[in-house]
C-alpha atoms as a PDB file:
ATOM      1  CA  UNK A   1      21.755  28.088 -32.949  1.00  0.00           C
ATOM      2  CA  UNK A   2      22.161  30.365 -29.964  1.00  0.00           C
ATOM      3  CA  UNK A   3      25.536  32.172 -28.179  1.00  0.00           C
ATOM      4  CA  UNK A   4      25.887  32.604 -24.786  1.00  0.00           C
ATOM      5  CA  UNK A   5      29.158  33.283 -23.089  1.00  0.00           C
ATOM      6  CA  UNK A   6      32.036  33.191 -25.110  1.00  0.00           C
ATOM      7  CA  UNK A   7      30.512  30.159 -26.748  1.00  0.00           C
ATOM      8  CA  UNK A   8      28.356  29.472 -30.479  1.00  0.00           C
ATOM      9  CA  UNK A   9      26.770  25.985 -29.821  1.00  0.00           C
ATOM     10  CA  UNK A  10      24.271  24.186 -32.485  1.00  0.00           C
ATOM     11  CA  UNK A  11      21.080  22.458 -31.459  1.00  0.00           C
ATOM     12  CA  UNK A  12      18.394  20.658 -33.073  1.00  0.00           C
ATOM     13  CA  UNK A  13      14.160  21.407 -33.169  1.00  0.00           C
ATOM     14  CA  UNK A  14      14.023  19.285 -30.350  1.00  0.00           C
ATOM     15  CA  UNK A  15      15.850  21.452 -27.868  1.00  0.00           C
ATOM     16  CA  UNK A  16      19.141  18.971 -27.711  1.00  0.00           C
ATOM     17  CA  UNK A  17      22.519  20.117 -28.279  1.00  0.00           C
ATOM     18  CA  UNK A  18      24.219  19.428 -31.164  1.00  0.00           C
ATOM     19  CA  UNK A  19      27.605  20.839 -30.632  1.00  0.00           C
ATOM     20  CA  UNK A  20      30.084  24.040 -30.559  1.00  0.00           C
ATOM     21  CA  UNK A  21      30.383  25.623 -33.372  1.00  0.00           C
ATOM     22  CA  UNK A  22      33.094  28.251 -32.290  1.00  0.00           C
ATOM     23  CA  UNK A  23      34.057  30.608 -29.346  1.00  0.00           C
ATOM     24  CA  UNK A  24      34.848  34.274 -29.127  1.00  0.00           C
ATOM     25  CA  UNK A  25      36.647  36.916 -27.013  1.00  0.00           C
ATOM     26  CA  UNK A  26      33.354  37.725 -25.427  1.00  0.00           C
ATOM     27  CA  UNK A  27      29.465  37.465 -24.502  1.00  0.00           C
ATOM     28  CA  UNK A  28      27.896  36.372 -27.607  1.00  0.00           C
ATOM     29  CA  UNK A  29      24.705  38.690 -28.130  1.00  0.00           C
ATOM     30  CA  UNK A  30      23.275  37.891 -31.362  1.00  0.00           C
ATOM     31  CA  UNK A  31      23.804  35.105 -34.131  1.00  0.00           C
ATOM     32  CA  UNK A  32      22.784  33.856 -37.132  1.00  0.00           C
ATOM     33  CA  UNK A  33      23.231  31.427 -40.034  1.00  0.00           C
ATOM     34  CA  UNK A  34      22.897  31.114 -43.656  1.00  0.00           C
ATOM     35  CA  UNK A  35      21.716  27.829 -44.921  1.00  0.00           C
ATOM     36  CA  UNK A  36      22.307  28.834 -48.594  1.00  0.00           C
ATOM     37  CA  UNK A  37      25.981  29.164 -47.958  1.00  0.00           C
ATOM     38  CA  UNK A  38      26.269  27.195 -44.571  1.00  0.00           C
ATOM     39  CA  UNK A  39      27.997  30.189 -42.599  1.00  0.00           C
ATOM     40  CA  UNK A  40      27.019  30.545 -38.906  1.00  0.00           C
ATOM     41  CA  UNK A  41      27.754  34.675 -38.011  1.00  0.00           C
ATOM     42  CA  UNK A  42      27.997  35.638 -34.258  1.00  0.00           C
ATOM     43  CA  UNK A  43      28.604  39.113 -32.497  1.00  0.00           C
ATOM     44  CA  UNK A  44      30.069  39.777 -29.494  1.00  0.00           C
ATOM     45  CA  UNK A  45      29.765  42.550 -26.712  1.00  0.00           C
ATOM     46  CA  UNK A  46      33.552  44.069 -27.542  1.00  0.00           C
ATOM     47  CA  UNK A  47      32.018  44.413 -31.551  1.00  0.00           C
ATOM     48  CA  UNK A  48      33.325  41.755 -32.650  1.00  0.00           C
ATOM     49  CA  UNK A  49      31.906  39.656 -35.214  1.00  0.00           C
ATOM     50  CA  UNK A  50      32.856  36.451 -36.694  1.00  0.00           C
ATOM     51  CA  UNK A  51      31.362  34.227 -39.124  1.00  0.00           C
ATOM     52  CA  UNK A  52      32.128  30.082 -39.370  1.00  0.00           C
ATOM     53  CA  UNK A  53      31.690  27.797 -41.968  1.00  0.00           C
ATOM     54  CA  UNK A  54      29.540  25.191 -40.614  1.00  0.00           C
ATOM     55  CA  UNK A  55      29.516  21.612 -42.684  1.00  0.00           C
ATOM     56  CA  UNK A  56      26.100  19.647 -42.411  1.00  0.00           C
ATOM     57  CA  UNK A  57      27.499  15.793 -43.191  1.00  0.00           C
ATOM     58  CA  UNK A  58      24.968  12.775 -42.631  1.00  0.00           C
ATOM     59  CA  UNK A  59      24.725  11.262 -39.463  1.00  0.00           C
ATOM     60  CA  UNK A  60      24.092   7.079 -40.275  1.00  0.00           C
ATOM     61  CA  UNK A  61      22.475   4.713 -37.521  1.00  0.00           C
ATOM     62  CA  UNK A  62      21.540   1.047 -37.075  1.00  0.00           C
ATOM     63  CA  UNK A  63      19.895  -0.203 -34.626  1.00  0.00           C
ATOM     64  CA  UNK A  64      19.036  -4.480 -34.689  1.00  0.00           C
ATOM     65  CA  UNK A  65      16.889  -4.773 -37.912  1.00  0.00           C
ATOM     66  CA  UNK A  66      16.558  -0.745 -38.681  1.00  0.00           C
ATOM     67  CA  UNK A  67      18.891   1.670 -40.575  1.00  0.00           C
ATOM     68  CA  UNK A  68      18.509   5.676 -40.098  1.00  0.00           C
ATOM     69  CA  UNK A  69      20.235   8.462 -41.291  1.00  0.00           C
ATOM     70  CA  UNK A  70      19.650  12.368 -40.404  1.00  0.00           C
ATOM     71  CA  UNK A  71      19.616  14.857 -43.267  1.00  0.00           C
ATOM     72  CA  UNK A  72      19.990  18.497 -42.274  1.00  0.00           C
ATOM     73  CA  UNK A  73      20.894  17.512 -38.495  1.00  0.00           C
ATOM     74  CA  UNK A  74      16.881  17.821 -38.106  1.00  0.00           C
ATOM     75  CA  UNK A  75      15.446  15.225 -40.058  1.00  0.00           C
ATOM     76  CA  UNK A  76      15.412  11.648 -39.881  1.00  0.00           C
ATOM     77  CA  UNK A  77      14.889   8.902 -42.734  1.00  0.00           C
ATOM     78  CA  UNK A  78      14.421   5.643 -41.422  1.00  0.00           C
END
């Protein structure tokens, strides 16, 4: 997970982006998440601090004779 400005994005071990996650009123200096409760908390340079409920649903591929599906965003079962 990282923040940069105004913006909480999601990526994966790899280094590719996943997705936004949320925005805020400003720079985004420090964030975090909880995988026990699945809550992705961000702070701000104005103080402000926000927290956003992040849902981890499989991701399902096929591809000619092979069927995949990502658990976790991270890890794939082929």
């Amino acid at each position: 997970m990282g923040g940069s400005n105004k913006e909480l994005t999601l990526w994966n071990k790899e280094g590719v982006r996943l997705g936004t996650i949320g925005e805020m009123q400003d720079w985004i200096w420090s964030c975090a998440i909880n995988p026990g409760t699945k809550t992705a908390f961000a702070g701000a340079n104005n103080g402000g601090l926000a927290a956003y409920e992040v849902d981890f649903l499989k991701v399902h591929g096929l591809y000619q004779e092979r069927y995949a599906y990502r658990e976790h965003l991270t890890d794939v079962i082929i």
